[in-house]
Protein backbone atom coordinates (compact mmCIF):
# COMPACT_ATOMS: atom_id res chain seq x y z
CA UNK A 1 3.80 14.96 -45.45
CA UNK A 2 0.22 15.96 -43.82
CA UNK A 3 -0.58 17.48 -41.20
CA UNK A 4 -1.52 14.67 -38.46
CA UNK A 5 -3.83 15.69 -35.62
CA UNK A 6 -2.88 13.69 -32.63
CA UNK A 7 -5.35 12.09 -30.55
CA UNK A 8 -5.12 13.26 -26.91
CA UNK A 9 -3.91 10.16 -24.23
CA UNK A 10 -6.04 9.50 -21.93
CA UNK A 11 -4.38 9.06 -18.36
CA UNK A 12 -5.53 6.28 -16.03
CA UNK A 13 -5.95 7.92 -12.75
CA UNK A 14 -6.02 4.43 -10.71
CA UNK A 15 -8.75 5.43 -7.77
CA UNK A 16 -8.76 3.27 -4.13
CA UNK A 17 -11.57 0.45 -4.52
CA UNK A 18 -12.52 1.25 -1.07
CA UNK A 19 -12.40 4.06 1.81
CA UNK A 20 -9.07 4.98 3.12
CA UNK A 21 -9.08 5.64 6.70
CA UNK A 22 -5.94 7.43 8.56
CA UNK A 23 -4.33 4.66 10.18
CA UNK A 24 -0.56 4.88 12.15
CA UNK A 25 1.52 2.00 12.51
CA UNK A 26 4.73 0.73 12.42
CA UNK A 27 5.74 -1.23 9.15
CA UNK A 28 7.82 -3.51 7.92
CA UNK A 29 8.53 -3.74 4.12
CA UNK A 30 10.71 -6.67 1.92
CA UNK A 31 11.34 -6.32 -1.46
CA UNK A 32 10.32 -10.35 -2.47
CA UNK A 33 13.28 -10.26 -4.94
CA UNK A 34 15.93 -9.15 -3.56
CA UNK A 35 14.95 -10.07 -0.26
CA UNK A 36 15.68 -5.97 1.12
CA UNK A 37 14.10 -5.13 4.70
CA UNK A 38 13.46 -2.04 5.77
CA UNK A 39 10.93 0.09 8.16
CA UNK A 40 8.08 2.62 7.42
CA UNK A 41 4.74 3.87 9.12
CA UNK A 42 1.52 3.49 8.03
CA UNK A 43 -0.20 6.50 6.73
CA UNK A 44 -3.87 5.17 5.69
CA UNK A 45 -4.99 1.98 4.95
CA UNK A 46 -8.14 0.71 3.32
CA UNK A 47 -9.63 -3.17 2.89
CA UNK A 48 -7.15 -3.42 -0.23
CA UNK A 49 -4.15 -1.33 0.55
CA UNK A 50 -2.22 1.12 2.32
CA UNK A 51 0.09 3.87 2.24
CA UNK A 52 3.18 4.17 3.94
CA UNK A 53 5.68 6.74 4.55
CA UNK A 54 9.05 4.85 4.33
CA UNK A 55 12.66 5.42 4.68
CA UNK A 56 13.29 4.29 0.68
CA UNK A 57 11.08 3.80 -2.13
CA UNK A 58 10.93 1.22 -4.56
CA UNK A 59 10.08 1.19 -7.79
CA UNK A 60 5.90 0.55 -8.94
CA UNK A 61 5.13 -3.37 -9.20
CA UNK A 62 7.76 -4.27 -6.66
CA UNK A 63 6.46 -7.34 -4.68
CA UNK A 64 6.98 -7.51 -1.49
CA UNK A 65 6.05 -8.68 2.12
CA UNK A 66 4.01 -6.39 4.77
CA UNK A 67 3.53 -6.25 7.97
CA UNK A 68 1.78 -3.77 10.09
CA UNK A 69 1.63 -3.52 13.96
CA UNK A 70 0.08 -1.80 16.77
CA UNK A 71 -1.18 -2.42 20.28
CA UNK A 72 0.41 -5.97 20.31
CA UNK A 73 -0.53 -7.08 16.93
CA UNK A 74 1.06 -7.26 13.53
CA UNK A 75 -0.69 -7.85 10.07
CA UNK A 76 0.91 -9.88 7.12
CA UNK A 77 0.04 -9.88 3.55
CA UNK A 78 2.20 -10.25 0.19
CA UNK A 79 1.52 -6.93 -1.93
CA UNK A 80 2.98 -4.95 -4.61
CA UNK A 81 3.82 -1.44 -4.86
CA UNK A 82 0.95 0.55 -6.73
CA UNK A 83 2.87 4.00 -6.78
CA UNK A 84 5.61 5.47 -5.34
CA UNK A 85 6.60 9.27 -4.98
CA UNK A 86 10.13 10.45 -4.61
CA UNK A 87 9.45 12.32 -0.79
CA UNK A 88 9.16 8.46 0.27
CA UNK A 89 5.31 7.87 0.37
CA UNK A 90 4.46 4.65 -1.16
CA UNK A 91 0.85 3.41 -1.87
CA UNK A 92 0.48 -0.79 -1.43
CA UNK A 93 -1.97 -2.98 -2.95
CA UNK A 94 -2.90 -6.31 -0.92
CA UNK A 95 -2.47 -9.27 -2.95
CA UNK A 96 -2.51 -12.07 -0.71
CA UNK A 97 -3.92 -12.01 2.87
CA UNK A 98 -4.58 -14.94 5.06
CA UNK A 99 -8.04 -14.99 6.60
CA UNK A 100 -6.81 -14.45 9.75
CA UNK A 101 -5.13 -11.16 8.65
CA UNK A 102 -8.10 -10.39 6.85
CA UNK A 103 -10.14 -10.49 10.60
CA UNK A 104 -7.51 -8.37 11.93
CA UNK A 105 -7.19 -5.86 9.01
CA UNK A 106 -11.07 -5.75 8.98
CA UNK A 107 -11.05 -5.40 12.89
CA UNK A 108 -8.59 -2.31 13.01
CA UNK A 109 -10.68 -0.67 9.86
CA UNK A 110 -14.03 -0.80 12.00
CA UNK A 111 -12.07 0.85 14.80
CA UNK A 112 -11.10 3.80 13.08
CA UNK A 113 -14.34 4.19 10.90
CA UNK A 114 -16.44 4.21 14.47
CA UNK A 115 -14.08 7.15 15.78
């Protein structure tokens, strides 16, 4: 049997498509399949996704409902979990957002980038 030289793998370091800004909030996460609630705070959050710091973690690819709110308003978009860590931090991707979320989620971003 040769000798076999292995080809290194090359790891996909999956990179935010746009700036993450810190950004506290309350949230409120369900798992889409099996329908599980539970809370969380917003950690950063960008034009495509946030992070959030919850209470339990679920698995990368889970799809689930968002919602993020403070001062009085509350954001709502269908995701799916990009990466999760086992200290609770999850990172969110935004797959469906209604315009008017978008207006909102666009609103809060120019907020904190003019700080």
């Amino acid at each position: 049997m040769a000798d076999k030289v292995q080809t290194p793998v090359k790891v996909h370091v999956e990179r935010p498509r746009a700036r993450r800004y810190a950004f506290v909030a309350s949230v409120e996460l369900m798992d889409l399949q099996s329908e599980l609630q539970f809370q969380g705070r917003a950690t950063d959050l960008s034009l495509y996704g946030c992070g959030v710091a919850a209470s339990k973690s679920l698995p990368a690819g889970t799809k689930l409902r968002i919602k993020i709110t403070t001062k009085g308003r509350t954001f709502s978009a269908v995701g799916k979990v990009a990466y999760a860590t086992a200290e609770g931090d999850i990172g969110i991707v935004f797959a469906r957002v209604e315009p008017s979320d978008q207006m909102l989620l666009e609103k809060w971003i120019g907020e904190v980038r003019d700080r």
